[in-house]
N, C-alpha and C. Protein backbone atom coordinates (compact mmCIF):
# COMPACT_ATOMS: atom_id res chain seq x y z
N UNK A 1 103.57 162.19 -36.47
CA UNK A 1 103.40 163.62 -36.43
C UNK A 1 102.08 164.02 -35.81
N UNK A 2 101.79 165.46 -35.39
CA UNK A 2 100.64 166.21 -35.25
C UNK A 2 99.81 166.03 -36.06
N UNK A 3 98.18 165.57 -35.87
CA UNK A 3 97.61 165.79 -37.26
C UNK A 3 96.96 167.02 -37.46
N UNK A 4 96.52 167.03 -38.02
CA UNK A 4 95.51 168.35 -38.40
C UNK A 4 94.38 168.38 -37.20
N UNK A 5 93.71 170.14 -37.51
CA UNK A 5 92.51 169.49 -36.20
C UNK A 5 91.42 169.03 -37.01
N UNK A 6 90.57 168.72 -36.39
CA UNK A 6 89.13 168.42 -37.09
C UNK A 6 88.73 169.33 -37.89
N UNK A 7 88.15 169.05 -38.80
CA UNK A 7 87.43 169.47 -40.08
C UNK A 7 85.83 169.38 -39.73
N UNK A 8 85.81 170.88 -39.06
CA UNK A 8 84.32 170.54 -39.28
C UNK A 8 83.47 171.07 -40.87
N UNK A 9 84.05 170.96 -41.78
CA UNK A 9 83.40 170.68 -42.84
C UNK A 9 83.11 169.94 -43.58
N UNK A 10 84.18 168.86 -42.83
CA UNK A 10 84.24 167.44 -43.47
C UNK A 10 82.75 166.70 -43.44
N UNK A 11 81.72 167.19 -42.45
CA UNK A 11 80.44 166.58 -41.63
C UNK A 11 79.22 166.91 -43.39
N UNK A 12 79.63 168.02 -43.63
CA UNK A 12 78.50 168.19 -45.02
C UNK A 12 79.34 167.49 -45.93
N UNK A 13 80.28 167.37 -46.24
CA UNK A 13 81.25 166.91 -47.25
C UNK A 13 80.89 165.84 -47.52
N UNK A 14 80.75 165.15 -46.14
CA UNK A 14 80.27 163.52 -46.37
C UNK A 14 79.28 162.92 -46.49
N UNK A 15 78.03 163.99 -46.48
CA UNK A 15 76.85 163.98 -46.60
C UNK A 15 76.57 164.11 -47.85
N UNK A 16 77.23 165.03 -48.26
CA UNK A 16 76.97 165.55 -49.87
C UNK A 16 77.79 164.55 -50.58
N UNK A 17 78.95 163.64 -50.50
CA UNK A 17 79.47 162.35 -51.36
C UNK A 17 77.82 161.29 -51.21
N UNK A 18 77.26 161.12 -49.69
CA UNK A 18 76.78 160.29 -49.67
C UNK A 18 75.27 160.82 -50.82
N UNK A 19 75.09 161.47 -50.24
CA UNK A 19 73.41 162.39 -51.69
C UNK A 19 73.98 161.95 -53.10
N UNK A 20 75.40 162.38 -53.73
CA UNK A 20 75.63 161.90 -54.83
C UNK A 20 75.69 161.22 -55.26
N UNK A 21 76.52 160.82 -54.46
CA UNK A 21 76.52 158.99 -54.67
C UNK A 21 75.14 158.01 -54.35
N UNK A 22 74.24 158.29 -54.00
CA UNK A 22 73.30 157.93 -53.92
C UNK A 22 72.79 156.63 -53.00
N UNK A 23 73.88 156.62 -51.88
CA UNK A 23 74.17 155.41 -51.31
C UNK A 23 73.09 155.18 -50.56
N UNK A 24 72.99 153.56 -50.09
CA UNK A 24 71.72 153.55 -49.05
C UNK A 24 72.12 152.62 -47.92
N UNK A 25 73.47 152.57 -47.94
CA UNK A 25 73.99 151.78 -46.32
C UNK A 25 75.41 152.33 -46.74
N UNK A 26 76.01 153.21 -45.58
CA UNK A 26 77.27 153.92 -45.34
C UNK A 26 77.92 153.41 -44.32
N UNK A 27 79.24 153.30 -44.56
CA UNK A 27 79.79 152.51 -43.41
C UNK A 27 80.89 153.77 -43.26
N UNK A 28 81.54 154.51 -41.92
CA UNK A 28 82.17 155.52 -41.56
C UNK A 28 82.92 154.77 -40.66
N UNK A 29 84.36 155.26 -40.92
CA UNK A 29 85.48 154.99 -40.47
C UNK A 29 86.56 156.09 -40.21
N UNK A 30 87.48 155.93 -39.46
CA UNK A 30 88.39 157.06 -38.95
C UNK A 30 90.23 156.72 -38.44
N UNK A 31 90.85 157.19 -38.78
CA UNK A 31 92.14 156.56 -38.02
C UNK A 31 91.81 156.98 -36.56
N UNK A 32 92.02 156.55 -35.42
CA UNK A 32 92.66 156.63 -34.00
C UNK A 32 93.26 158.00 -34.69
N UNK A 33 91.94 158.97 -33.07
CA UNK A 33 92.62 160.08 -32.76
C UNK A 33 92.57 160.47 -31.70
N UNK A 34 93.77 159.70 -30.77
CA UNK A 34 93.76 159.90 -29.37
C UNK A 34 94.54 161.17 -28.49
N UNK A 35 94.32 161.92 -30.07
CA UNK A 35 95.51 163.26 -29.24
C UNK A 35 93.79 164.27 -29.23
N UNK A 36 92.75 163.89 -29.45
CA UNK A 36 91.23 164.61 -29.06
C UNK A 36 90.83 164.04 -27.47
N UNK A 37 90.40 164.61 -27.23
CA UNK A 37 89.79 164.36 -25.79
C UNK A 37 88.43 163.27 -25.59
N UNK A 38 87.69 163.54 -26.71
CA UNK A 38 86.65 162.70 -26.85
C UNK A 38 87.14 161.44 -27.44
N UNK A 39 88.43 161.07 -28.59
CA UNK A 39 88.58 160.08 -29.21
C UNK A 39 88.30 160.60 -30.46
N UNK A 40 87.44 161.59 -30.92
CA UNK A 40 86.86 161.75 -32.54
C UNK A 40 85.42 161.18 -32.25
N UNK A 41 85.03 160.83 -31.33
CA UNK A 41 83.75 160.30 -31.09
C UNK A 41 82.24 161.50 -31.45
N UNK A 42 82.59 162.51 -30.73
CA UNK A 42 81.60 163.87 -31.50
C UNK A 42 81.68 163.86 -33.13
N UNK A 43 83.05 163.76 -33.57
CA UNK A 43 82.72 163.65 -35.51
C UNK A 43 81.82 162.55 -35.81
N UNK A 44 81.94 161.42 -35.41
CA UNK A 44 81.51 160.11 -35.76
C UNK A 44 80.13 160.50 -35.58
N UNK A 45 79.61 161.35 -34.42
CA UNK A 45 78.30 161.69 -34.32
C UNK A 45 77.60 162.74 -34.75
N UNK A 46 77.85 163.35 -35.07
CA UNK A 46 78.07 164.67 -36.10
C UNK A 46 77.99 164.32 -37.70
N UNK A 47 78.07 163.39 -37.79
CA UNK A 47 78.41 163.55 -39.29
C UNK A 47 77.58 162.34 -39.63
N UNK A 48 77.17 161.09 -38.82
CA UNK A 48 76.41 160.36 -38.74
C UNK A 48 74.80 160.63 -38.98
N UNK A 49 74.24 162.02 -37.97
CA UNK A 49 73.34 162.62 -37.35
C UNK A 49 72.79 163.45 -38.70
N UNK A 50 74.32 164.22 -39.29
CA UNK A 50 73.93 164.56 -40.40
C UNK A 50 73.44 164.21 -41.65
N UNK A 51 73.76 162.83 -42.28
CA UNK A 51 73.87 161.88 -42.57
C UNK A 51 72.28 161.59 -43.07
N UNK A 52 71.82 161.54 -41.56
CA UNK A 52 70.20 160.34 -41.24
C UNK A 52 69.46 161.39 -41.17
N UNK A 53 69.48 162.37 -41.04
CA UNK A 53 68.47 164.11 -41.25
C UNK A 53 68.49 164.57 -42.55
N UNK A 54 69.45 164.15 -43.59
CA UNK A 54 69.19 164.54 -44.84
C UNK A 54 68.60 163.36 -45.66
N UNK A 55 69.07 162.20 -45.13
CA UNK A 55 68.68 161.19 -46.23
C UNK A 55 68.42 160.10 -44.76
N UNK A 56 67.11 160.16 -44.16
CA UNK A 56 66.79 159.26 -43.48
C UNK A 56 66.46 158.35 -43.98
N UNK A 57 66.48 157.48 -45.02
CA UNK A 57 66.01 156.52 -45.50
C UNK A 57 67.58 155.43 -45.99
N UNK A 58 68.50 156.30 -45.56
CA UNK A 58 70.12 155.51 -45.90
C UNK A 58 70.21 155.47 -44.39
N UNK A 59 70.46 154.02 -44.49
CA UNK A 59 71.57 153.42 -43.16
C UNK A 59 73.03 153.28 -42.78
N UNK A 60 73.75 154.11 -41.57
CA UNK A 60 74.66 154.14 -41.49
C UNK A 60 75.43 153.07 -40.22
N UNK A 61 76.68 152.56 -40.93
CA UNK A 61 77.49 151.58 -39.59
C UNK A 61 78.59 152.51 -39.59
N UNK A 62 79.23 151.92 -38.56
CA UNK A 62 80.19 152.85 -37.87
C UNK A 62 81.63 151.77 -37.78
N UNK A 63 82.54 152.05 -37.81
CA UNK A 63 83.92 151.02 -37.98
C UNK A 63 84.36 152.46 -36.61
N UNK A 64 84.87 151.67 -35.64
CA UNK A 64 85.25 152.75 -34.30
C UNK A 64 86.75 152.47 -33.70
N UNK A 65 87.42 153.10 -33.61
CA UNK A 65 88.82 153.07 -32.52
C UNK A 65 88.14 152.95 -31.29
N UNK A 66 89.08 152.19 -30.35
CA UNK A 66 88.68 151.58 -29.32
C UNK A 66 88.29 153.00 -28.03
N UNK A 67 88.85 154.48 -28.45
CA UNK A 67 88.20 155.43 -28.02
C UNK A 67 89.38 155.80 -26.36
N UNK A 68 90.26 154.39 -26.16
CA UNK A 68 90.80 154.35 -25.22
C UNK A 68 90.30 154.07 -24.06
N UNK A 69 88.93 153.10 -24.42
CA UNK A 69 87.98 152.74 -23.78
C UNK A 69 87.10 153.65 -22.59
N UNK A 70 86.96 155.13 -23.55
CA UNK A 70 86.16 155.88 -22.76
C UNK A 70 84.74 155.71 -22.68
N UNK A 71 84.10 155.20 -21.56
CA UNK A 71 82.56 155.29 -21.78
C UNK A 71 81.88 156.50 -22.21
N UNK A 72 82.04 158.00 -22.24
CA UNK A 72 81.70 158.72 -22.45
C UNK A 72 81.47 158.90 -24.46
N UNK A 73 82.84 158.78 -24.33
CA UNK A 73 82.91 158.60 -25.90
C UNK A 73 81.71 157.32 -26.71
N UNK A 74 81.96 156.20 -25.64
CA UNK A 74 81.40 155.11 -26.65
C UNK A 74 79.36 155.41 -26.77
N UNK A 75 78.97 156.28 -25.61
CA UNK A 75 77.82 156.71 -25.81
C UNK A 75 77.29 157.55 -26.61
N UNK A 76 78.76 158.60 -26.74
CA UNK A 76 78.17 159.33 -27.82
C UNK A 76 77.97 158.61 -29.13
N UNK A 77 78.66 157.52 -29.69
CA UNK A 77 78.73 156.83 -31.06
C UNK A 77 77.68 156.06 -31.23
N UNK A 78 77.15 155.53 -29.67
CA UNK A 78 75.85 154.99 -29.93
C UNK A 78 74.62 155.69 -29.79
N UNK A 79 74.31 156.83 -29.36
CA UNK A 79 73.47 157.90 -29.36
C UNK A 79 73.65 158.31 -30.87
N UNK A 80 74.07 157.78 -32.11
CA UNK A 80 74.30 158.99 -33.51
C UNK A 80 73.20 158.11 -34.06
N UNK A 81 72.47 157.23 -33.65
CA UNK A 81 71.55 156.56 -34.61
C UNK A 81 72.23 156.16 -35.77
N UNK A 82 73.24 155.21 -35.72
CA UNK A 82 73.62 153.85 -36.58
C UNK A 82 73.54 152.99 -36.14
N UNK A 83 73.22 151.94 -37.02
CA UNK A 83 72.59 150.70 -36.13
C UNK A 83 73.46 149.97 -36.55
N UNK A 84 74.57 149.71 -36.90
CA UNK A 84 75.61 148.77 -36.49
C UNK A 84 76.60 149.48 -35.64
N UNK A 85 77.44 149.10 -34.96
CA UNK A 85 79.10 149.85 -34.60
C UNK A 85 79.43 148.53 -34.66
N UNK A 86 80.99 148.51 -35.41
CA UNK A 86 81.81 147.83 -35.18
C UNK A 86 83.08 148.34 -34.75
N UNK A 87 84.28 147.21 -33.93
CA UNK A 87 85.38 147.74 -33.57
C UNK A 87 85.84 146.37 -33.62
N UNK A 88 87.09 146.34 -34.06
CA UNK A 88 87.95 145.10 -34.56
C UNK A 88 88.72 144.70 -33.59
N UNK A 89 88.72 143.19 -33.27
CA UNK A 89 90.11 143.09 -32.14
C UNK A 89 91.39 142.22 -33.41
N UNK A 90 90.75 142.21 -34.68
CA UNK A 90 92.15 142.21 -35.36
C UNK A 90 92.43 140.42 -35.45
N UNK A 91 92.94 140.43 -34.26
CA UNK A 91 93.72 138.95 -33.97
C UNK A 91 93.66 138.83 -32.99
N UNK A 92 94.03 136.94 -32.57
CA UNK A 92 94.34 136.55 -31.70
C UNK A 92 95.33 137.14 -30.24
N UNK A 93 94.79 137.24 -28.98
CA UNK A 93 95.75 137.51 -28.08
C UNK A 93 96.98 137.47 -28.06
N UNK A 94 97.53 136.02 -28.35
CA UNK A 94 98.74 136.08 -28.37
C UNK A 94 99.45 136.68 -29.37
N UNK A 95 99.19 136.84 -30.23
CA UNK A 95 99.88 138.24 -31.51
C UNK A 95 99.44 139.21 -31.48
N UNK A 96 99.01 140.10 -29.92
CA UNK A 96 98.76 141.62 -30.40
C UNK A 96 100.08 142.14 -30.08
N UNK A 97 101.12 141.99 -29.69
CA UNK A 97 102.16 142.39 -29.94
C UNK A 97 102.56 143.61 -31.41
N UNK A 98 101.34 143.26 -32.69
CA UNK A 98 101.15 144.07 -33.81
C UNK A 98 100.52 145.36 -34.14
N UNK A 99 99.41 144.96 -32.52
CA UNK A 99 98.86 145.94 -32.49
C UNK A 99 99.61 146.59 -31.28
N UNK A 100 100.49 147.70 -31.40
CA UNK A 100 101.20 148.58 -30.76
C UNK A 100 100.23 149.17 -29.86
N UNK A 101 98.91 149.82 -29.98
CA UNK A 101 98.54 150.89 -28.61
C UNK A 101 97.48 150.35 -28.00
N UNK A 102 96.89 148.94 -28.71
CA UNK A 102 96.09 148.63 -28.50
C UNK A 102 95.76 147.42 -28.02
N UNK A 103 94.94 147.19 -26.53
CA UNK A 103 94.93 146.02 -25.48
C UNK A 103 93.27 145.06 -26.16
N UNK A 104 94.04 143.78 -26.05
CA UNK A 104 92.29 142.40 -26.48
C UNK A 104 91.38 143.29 -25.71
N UNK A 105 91.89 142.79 -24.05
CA UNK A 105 90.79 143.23 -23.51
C UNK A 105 90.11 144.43 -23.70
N UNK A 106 90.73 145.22 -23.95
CA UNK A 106 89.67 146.97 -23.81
C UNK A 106 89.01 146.63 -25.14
N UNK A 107 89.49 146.25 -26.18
CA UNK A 107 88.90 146.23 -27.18
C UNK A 107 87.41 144.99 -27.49
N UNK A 108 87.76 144.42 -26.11
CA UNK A 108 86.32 143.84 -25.96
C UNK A 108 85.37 144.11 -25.20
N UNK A 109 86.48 144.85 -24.27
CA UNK A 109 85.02 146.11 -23.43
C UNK A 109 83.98 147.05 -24.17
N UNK A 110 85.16 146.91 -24.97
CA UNK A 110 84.39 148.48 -26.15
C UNK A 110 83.20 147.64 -26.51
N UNK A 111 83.45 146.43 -27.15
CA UNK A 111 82.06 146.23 -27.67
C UNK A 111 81.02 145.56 -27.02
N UNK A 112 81.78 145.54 -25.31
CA UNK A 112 80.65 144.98 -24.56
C UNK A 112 79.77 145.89 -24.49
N UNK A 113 80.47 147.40 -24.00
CA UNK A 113 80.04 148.53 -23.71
C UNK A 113 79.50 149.28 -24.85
N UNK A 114 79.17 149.14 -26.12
CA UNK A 114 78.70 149.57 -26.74
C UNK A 114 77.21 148.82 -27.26
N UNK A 115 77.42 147.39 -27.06
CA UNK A 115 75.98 146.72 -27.19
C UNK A 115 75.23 147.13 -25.41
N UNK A 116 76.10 147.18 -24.48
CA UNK A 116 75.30 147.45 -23.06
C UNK A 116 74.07 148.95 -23.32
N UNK A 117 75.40 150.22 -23.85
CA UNK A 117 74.01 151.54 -24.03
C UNK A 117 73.40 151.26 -25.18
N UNK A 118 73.79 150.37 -26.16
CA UNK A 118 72.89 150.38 -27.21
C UNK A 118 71.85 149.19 -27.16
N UNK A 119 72.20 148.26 -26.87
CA UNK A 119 70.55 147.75 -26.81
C UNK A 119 70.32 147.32 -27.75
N UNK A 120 68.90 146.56 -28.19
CA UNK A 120 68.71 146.00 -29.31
C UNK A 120 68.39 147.03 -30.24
N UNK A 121 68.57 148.07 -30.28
CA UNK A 121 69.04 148.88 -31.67
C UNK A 121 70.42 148.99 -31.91
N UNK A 122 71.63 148.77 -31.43
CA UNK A 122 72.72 148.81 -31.89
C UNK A 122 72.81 146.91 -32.08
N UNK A 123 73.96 146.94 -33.55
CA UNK A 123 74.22 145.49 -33.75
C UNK A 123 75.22 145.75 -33.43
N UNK A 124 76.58 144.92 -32.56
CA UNK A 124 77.87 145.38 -33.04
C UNK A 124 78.67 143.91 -33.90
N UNK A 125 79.59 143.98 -34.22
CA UNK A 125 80.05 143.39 -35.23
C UNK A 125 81.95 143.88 -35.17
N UNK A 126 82.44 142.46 -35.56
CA UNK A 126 84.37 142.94 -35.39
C UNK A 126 84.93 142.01 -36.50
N UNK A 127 86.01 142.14 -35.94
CA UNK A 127 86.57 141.31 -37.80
C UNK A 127 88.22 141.13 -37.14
N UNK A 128 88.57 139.87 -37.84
CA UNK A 128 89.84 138.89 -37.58
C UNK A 128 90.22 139.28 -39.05
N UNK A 129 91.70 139.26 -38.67
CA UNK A 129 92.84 138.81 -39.64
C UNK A 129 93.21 137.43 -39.58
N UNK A 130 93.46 136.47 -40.37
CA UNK A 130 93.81 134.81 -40.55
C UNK A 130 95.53 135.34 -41.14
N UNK A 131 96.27 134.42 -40.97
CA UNK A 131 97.59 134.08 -41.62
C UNK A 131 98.56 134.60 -40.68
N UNK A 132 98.40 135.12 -39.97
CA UNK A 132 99.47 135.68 -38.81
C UNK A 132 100.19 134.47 -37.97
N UNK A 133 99.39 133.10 -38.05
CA UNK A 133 100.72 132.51 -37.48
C UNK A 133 99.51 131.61 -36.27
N UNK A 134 98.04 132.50 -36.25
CA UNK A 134 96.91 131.70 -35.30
C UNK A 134 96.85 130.35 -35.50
N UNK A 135 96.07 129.64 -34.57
CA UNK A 135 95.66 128.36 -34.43
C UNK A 135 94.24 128.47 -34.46
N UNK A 136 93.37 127.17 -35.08
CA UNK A 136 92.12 127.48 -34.95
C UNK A 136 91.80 127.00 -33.62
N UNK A 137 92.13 126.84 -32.42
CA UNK A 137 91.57 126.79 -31.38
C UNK A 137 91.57 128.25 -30.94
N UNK A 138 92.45 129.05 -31.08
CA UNK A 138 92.58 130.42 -30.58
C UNK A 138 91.55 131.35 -31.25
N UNK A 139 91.35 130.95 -32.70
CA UNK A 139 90.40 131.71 -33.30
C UNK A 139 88.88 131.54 -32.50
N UNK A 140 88.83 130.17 -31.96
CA UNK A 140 88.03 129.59 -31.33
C UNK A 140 87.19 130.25 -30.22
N UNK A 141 88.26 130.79 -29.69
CA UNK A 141 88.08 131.13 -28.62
C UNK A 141 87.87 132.34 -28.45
N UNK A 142 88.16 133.60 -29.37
CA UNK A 142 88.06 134.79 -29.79
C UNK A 142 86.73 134.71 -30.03
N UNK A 143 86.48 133.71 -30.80
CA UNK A 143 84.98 133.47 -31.24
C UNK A 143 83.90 133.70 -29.86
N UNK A 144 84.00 132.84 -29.05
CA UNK A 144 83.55 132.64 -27.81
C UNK A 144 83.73 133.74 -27.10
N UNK A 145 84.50 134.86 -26.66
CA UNK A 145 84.74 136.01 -26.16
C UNK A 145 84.26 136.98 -26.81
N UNK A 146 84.08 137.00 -28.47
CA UNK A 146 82.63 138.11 -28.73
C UNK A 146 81.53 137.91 -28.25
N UNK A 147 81.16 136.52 -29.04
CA UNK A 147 79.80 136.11 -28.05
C UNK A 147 79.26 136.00 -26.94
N UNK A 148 80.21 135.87 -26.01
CA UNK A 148 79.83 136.78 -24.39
C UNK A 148 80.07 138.05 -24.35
N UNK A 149 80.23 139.05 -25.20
CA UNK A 149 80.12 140.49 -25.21
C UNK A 149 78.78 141.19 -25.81
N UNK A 150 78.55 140.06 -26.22
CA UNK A 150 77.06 140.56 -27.56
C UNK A 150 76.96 140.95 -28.71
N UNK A 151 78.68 140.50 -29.28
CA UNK A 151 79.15 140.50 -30.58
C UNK A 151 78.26 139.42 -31.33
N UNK A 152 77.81 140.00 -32.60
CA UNK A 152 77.09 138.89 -33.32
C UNK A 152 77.36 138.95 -34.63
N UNK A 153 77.81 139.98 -35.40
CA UNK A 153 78.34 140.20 -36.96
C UNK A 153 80.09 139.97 -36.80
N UNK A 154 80.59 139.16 -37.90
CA UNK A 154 81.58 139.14 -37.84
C UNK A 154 82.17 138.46 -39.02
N UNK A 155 83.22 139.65 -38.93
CA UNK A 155 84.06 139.41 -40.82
C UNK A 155 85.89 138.65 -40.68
N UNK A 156 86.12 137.74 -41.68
CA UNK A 156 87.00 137.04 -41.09
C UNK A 156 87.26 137.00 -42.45
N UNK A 157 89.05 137.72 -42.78
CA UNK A 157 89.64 137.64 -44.17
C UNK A 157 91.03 137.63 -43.99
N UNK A 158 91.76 137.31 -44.82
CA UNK A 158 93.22 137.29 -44.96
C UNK A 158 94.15 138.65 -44.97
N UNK A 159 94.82 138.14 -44.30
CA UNK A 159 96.09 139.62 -43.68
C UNK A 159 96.83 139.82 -45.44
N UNK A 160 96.96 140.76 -45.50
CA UNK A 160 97.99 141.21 -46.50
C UNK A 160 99.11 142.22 -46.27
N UNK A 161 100.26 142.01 -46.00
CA UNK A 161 101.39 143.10 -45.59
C UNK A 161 101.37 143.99 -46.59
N UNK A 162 100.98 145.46 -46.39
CA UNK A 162 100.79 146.79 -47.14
C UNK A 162 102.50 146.84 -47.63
N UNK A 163 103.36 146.54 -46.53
CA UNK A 163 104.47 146.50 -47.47
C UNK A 163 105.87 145.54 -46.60
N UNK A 164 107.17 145.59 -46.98
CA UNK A 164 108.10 145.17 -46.53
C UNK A 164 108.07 145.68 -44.84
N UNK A 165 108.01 146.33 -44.66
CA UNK A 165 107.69 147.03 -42.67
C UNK A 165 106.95 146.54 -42.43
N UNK A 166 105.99 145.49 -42.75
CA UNK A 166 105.04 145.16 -41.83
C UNK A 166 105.06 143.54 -41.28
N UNK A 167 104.23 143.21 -40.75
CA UNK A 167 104.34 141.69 -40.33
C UNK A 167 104.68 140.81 -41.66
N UNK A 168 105.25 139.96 -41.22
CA UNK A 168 105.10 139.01 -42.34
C UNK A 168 104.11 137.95 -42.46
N UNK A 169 103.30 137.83 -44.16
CA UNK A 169 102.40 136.96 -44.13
C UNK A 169 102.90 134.94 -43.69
N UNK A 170 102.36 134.44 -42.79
CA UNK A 170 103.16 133.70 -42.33
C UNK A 170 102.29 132.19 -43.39
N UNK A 171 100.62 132.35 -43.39
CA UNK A 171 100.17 131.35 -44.29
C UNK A 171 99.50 132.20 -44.80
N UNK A 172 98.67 131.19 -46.22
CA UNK A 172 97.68 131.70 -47.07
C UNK A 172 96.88 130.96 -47.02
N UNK A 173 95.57 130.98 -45.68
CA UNK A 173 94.95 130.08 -45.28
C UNK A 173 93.73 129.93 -46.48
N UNK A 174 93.12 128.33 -46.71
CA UNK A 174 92.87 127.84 -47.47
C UNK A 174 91.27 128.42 -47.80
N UNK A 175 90.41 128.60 -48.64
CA UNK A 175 89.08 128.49 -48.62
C UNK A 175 87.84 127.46 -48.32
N UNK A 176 88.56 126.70 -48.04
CA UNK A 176 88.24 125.43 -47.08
C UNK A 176 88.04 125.99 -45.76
N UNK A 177 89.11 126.76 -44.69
CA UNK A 177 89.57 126.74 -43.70
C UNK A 177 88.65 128.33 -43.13
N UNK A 178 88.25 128.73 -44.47
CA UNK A 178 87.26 130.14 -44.29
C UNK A 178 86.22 129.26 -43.82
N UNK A 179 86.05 128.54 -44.74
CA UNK A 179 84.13 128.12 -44.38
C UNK A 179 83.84 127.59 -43.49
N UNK A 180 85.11 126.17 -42.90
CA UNK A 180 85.15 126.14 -41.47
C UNK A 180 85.36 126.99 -40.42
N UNK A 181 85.96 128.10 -40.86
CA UNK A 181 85.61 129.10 -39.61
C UNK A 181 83.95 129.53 -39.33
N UNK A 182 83.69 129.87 -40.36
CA UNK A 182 82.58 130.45 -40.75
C UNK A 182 81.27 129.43 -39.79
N UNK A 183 81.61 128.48 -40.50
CA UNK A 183 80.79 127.03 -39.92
C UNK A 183 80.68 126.98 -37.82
N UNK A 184 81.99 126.90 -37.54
CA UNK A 184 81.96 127.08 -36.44
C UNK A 184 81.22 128.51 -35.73
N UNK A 185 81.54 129.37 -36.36
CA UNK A 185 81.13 130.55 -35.78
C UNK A 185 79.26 130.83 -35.97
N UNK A 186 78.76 130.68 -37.00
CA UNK A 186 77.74 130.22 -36.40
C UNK A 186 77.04 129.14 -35.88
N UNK A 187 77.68 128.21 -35.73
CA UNK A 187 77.33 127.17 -34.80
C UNK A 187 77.33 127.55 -33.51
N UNK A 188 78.03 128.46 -33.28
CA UNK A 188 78.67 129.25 -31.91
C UNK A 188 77.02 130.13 -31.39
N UNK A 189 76.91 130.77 -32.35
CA UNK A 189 75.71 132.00 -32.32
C UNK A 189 75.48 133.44 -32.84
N UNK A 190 76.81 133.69 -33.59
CA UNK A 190 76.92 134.45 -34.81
C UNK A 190 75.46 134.57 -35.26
N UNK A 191 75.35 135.87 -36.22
CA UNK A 191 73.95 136.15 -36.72
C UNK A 191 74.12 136.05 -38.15
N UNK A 192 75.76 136.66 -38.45
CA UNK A 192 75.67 136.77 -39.67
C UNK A 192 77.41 136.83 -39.87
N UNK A 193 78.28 136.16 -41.14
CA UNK A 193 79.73 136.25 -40.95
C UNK A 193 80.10 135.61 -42.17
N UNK A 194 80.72 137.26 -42.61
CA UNK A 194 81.77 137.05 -44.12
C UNK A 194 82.95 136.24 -43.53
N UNK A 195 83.76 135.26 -44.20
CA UNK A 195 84.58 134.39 -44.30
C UNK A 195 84.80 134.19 -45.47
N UNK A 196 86.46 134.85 -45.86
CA UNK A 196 86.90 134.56 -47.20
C UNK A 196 87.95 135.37 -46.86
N UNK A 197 88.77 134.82 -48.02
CA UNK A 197 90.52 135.67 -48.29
C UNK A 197 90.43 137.32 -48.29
N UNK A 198 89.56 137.65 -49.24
CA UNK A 198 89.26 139.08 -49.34
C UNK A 198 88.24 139.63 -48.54
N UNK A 199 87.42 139.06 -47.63
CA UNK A 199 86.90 139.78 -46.78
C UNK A 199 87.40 140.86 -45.83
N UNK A 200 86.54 141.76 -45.84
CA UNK A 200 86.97 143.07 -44.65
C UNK A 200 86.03 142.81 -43.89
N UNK A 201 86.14 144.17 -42.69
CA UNK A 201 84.82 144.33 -42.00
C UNK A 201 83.94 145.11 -42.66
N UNK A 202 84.14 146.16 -43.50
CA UNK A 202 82.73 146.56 -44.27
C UNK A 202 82.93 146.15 -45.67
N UNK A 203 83.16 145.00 -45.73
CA UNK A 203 82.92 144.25 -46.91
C UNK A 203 81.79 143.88 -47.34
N UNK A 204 80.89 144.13 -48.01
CA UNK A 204 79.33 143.77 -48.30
C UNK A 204 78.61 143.92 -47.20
N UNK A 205 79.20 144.91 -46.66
CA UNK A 205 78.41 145.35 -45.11
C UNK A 205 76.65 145.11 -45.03
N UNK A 206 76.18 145.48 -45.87
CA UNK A 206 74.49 146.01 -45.95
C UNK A 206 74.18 144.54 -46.03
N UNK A 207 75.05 143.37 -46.19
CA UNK A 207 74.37 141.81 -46.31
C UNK A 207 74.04 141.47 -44.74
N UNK A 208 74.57 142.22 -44.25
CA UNK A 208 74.60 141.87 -42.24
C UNK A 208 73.49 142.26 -42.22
């Protein structure tokens, strides 16, 4: 369906959860909204901006849709003063077939192109699903294709099907098989990388 339009009240809303809540590393996230012209990229900055002017002393990361790989957009997200962005490529190449709108490659442009305007003040950071059916050479190699983008944070946890419609979980890869990921990946040049069943990408985010 149509969604709603933007909420620009949502920008204090989230400022004022974050004051109450008393948080001091915020991680902001959004569904894909590619029926906006920018992507949603002005909210992300907007509400970010607002964010670091009321409570400059809390740090904010950013979890981003690939924007449809607009450079325009991806500057504005790195112009909001958060010093992480992340954007997920999910999985392995050969199973994006799951991801319906969304291409490996652009989604590694994004984060080439988002460490390129950001610079050593932006970190960026992405995150794998395990159990879909990958090989660890492929994970391997995903590995190796952040790290020539200037990907350096990275979260690696187990797929869970939200319900009967969705992929099927194919393994329940081992906690053994985390730490060897883990192992490899900074051996690779990783800076910093959750590996575990329940890991997300802003899973203990503020440990990055």
């Amino acid at each position: 369906g149509k969604p709603f339009e933007v909420n620009d009240e949502e920008i204090n809303q989230v400022t004022t959860s974050v004051q109450k809540l008393g948080l001091k590393y915020v991680v902001i996230t959004s569904p894909a909204r590619d029926d906006l012209g920018d992507g949603g990229a002005g909210q992300f900055y907007k509400v970010t901006k607002n964010i670091l002017d009321k409570m400059p002393d809390t740090k904010v990361e950013l979890l981003v849709p690939d924007f449809q790989g607009n450079i325009e957009s991806i500057k504005t997200v790195v112009q909001s003063g958060a010093i992480v962005i992340g954007h997920n490529v999910e999985t392995v190449p050969r199973l994006y077939n799951i991801r319906k709108a969304s291409k490996y490659e652009r989604s590694l442009e994004v984060l080439k192109n988002i460490k390129l305007e950001g610079g050593d003040s932006v970190k960026t950071k992405s995150a794998l699903m395990v159990g879909l059916g990958e090989t660890q050479d492929e994970m391997v190699q995903v590995f190796k294709d952040l790290i020539a983008v200037g990907c350096t944070y990275l979260s690696i946890g187990q797929y869970l099907a939200p319900s009967n419609e969705y992929e099927k979980v194919l393994e329940y890869v081992k906690p053994s098989q985390f730490n060897r990921y883990k192992e490899i990946a900074l051996d690779m040049g990783f800076e910093f990388v959750h590996s575990s069943p329940y890991s997300r990408s802003s899973y203990m985010a503020h440990e990055y």
